[in-house]
N, C-alpha and C. Protein backbone atom coordinates (compact mmCIF):
# COMPACT_ATOMS: atom_id res chain seq x y z
N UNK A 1 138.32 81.64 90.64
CA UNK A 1 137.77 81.99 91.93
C UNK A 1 137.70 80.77 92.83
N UNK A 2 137.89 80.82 93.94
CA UNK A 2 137.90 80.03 95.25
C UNK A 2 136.98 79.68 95.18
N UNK A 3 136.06 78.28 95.86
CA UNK A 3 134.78 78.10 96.10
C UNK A 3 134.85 78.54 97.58
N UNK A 4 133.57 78.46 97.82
CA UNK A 4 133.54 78.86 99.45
C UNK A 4 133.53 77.00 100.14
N UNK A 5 133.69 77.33 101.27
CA UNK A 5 133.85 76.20 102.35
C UNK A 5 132.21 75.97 102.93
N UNK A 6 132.10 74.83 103.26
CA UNK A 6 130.90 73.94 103.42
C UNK A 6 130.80 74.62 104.85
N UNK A 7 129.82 74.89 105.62
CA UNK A 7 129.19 75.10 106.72
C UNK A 7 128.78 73.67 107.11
N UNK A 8 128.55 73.98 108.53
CA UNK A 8 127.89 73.00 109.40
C UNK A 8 126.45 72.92 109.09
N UNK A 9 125.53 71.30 109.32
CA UNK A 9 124.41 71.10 108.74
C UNK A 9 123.67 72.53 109.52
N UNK A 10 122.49 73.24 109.12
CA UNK A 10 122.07 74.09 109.49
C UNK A 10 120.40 73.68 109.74
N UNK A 11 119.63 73.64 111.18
CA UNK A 11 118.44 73.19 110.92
C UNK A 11 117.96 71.72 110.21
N UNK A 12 119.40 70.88 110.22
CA UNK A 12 118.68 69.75 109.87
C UNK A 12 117.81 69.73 108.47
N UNK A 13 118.59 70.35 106.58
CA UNK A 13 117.94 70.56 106.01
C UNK A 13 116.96 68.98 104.67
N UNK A 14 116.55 69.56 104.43
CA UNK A 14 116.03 68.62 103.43
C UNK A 14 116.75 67.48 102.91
N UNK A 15 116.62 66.36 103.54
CA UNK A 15 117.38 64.88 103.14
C UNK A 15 119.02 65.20 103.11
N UNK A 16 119.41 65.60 104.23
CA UNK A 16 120.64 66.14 104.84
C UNK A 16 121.69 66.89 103.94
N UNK A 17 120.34 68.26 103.29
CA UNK A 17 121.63 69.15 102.25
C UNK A 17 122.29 69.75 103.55
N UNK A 18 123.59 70.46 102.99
CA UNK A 18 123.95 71.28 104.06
C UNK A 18 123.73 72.86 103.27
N UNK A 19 124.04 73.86 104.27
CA UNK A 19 123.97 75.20 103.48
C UNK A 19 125.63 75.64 103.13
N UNK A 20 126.00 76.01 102.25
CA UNK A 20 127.47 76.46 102.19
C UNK A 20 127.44 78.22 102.29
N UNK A 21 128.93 78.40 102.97
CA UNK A 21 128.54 80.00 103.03
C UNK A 21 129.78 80.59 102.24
N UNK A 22 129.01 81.52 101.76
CA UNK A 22 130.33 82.08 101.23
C UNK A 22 130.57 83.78 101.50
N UNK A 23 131.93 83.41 101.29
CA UNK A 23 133.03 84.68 101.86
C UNK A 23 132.32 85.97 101.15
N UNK A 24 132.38 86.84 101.31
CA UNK A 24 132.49 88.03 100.98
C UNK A 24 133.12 88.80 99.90
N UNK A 25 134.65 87.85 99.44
CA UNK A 25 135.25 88.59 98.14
C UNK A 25 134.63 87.75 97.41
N UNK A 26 134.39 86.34 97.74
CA UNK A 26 133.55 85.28 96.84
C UNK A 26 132.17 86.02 96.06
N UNK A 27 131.48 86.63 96.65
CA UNK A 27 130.42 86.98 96.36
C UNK A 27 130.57 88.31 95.43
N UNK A 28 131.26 89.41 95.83
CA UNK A 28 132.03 90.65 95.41
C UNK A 28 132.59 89.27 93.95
N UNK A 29 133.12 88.87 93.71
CA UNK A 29 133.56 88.65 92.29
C UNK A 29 132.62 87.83 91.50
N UNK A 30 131.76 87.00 92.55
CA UNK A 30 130.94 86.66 91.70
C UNK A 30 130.19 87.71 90.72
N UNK A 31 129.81 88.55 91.19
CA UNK A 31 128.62 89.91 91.12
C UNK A 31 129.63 90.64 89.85
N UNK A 32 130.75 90.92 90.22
CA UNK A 32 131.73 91.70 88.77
C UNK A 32 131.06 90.63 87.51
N UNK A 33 132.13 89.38 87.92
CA UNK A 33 131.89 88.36 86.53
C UNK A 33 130.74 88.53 86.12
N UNK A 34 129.55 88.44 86.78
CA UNK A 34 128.44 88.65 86.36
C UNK A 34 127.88 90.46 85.51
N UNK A 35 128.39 91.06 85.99
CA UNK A 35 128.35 92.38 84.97
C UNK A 35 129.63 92.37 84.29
N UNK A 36 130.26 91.65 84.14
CA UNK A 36 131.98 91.81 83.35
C UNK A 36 131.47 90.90 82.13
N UNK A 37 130.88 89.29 82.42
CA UNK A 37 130.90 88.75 81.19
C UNK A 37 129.38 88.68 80.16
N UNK A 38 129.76 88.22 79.41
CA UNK A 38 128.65 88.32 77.95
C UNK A 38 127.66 87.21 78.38
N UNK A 39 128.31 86.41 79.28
CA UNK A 39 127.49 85.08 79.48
C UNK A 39 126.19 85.78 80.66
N UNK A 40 125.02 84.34 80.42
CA UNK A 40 123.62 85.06 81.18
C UNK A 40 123.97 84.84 82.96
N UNK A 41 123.30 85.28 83.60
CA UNK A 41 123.31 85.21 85.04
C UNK A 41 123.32 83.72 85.00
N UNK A 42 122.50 83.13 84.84
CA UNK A 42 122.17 81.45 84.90
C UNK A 42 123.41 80.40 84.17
N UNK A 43 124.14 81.20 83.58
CA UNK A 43 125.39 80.31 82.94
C UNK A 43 126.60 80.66 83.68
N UNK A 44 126.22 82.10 84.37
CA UNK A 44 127.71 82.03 85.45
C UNK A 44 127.07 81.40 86.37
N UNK A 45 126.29 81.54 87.13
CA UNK A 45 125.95 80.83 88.38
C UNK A 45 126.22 79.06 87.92
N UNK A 46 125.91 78.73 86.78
CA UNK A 46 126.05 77.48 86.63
C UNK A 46 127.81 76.97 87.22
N UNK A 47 127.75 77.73 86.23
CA UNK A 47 129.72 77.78 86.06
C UNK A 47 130.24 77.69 87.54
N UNK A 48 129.57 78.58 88.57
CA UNK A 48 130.23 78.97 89.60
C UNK A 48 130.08 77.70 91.01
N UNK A 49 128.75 77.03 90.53
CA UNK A 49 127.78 75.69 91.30
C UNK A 49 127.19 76.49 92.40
N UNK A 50 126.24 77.54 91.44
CA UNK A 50 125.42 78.50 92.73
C UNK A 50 124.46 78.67 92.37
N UNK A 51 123.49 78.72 92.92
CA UNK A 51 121.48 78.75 92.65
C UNK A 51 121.80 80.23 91.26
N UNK A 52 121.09 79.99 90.66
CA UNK A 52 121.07 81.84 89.69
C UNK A 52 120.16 82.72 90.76
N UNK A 53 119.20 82.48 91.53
CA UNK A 53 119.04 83.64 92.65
C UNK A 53 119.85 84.09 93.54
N UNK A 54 120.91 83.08 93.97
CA UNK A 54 121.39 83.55 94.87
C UNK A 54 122.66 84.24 93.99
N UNK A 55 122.75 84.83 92.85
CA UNK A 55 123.69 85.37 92.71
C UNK A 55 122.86 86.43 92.03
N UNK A 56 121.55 86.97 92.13
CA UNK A 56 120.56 87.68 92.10
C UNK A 56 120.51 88.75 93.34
N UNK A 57 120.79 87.60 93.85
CA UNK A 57 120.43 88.40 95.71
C UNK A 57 122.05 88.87 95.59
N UNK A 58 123.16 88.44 95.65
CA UNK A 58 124.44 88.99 95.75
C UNK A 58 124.08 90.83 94.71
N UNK A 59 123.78 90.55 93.74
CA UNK A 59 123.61 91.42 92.81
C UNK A 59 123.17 92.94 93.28
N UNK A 60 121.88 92.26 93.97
CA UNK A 60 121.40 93.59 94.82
C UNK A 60 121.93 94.04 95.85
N UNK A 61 122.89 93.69 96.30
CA UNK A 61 123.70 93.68 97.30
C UNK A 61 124.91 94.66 97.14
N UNK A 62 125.83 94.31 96.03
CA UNK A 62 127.09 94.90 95.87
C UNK A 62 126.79 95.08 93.88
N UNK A 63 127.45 95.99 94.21
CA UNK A 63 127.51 97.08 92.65
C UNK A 63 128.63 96.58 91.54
N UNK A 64 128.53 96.56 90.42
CA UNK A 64 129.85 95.93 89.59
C UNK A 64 131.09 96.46 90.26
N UNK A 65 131.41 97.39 90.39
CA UNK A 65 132.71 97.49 91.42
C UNK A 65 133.11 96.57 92.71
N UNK A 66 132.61 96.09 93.19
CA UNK A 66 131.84 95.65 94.38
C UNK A 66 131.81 96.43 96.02
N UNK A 67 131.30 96.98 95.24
CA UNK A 67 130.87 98.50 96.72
C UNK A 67 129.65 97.45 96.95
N UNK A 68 128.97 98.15 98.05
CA UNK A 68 127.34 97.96 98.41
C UNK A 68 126.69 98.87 98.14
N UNK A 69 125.61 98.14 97.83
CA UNK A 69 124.49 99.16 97.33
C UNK A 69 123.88 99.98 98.41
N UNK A 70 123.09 101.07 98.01
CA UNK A 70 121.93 101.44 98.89
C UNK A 70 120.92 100.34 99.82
N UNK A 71 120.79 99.66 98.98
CA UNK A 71 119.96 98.68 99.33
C UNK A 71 120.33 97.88 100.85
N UNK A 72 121.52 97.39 100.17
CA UNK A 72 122.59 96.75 101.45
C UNK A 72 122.43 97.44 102.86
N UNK A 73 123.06 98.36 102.46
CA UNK A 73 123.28 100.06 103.45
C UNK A 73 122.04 99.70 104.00
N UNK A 74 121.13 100.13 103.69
CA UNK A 74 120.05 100.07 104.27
C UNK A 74 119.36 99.13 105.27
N UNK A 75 119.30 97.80 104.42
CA UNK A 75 119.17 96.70 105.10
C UNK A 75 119.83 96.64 106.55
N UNK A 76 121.11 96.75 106.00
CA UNK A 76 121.93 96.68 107.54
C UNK A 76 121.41 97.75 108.67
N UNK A 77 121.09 98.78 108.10
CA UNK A 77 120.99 99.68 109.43
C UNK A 77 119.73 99.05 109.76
N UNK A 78 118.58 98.65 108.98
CA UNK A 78 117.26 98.36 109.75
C UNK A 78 117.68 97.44 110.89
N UNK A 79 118.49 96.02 109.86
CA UNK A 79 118.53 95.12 111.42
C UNK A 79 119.06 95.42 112.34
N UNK A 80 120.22 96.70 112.33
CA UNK A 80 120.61 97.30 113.50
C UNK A 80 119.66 98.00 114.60
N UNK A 81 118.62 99.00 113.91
CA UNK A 81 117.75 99.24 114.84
C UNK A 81 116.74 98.47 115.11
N UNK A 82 116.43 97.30 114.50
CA UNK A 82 115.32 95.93 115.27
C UNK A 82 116.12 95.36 116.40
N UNK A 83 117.11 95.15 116.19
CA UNK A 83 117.81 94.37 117.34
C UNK A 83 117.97 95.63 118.44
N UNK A 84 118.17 96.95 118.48
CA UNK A 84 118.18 97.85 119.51
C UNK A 84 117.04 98.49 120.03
N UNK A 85 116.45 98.18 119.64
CA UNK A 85 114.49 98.17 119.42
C UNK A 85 114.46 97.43 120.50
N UNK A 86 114.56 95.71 120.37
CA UNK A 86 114.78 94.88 120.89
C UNK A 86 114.82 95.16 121.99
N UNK A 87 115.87 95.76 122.10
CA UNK A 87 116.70 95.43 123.70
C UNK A 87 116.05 96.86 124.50
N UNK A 88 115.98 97.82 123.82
CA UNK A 88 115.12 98.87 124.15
C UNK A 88 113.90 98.52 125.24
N UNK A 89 112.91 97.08 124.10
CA UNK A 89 111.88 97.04 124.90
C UNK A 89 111.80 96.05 125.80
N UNK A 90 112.95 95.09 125.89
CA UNK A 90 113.46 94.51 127.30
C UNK A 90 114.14 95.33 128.39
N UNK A 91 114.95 95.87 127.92
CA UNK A 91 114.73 97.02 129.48
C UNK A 91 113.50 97.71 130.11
N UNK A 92 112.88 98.21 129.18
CA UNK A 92 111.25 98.73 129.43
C UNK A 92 110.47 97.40 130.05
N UNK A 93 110.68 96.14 129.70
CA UNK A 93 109.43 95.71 130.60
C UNK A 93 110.29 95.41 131.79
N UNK A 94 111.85 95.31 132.01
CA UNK A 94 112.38 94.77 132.87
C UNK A 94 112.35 95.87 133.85
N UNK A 95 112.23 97.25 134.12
CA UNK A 95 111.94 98.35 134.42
C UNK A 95 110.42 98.45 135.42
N UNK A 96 109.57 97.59 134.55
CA UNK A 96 107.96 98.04 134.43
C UNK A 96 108.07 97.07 135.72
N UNK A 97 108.57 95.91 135.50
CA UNK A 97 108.62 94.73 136.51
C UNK A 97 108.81 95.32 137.80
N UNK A 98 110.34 95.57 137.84
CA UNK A 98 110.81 96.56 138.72
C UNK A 98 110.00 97.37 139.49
N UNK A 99 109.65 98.24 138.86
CA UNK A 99 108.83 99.61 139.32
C UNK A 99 107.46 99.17 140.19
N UNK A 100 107.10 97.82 139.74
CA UNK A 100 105.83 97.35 140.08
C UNK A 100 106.39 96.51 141.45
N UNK A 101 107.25 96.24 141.35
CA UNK A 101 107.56 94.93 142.89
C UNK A 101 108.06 96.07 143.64
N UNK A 102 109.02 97.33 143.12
CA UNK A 102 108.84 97.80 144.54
C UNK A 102 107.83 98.60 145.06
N UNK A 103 107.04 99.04 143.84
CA UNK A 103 105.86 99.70 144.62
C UNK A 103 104.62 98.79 145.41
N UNK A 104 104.79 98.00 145.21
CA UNK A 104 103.94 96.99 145.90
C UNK A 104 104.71 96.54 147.39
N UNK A 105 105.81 96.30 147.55
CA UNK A 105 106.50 96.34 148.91
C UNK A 105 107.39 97.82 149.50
N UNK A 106 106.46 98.57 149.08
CA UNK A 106 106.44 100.32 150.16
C UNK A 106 105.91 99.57 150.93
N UNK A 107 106.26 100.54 152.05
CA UNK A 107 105.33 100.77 153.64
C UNK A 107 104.89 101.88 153.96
């Protein structure tokens, strides 16, 4: 398997780690190997030079096939409707603003 590629420093982290990101099939095969082999979560992640949570968190994520889970699914739609939430209630005050300056300059 490929390693993933180094990201840019992020937030300036702890005695200048950087965060690395990784791809998507990266993660999808990590998550198989990890239900494919005999070895523990903590000896592939070793193997792979990845935290054993964060191939915990991949886990809950995508299914030994590497579909996504419910979980995933889910996740995603929430942050979809926080961010449209969001913007929902910036039009509403940008509206409220509105409604208020011109009712204050009627004649």
């Amino acid at each position: 398997m490929e390693r993933a590629k180094e990201s840019s420093e992020i937030g300036g982290g702890i005695m200048g780690e950087y965060r690395k990101k990784y791809d998507e099939d990266f993660k999808k095969n990590a998550v198989k190997l990890s239900y494919a082999s005999p070895k523990s979560v903590k000896e592939i992640a070793d193997d792979l030079g990845i935290h054993e949570n964060l191939l915990y968190n991949w886990r809950r994520k995508y299914t030994a096939d590497g579909d996504k889970t419910k979980y995933a699914t889910l996740e995603e739609e929430n942050r979809a409707l926080r961010r449209e939430l969001a913007e929902a209630r910036m039009e509403r005050d940008m509206l409220k603003k509105a409604a208020a300056y011109f009712a204050s300059h009627q004649k």
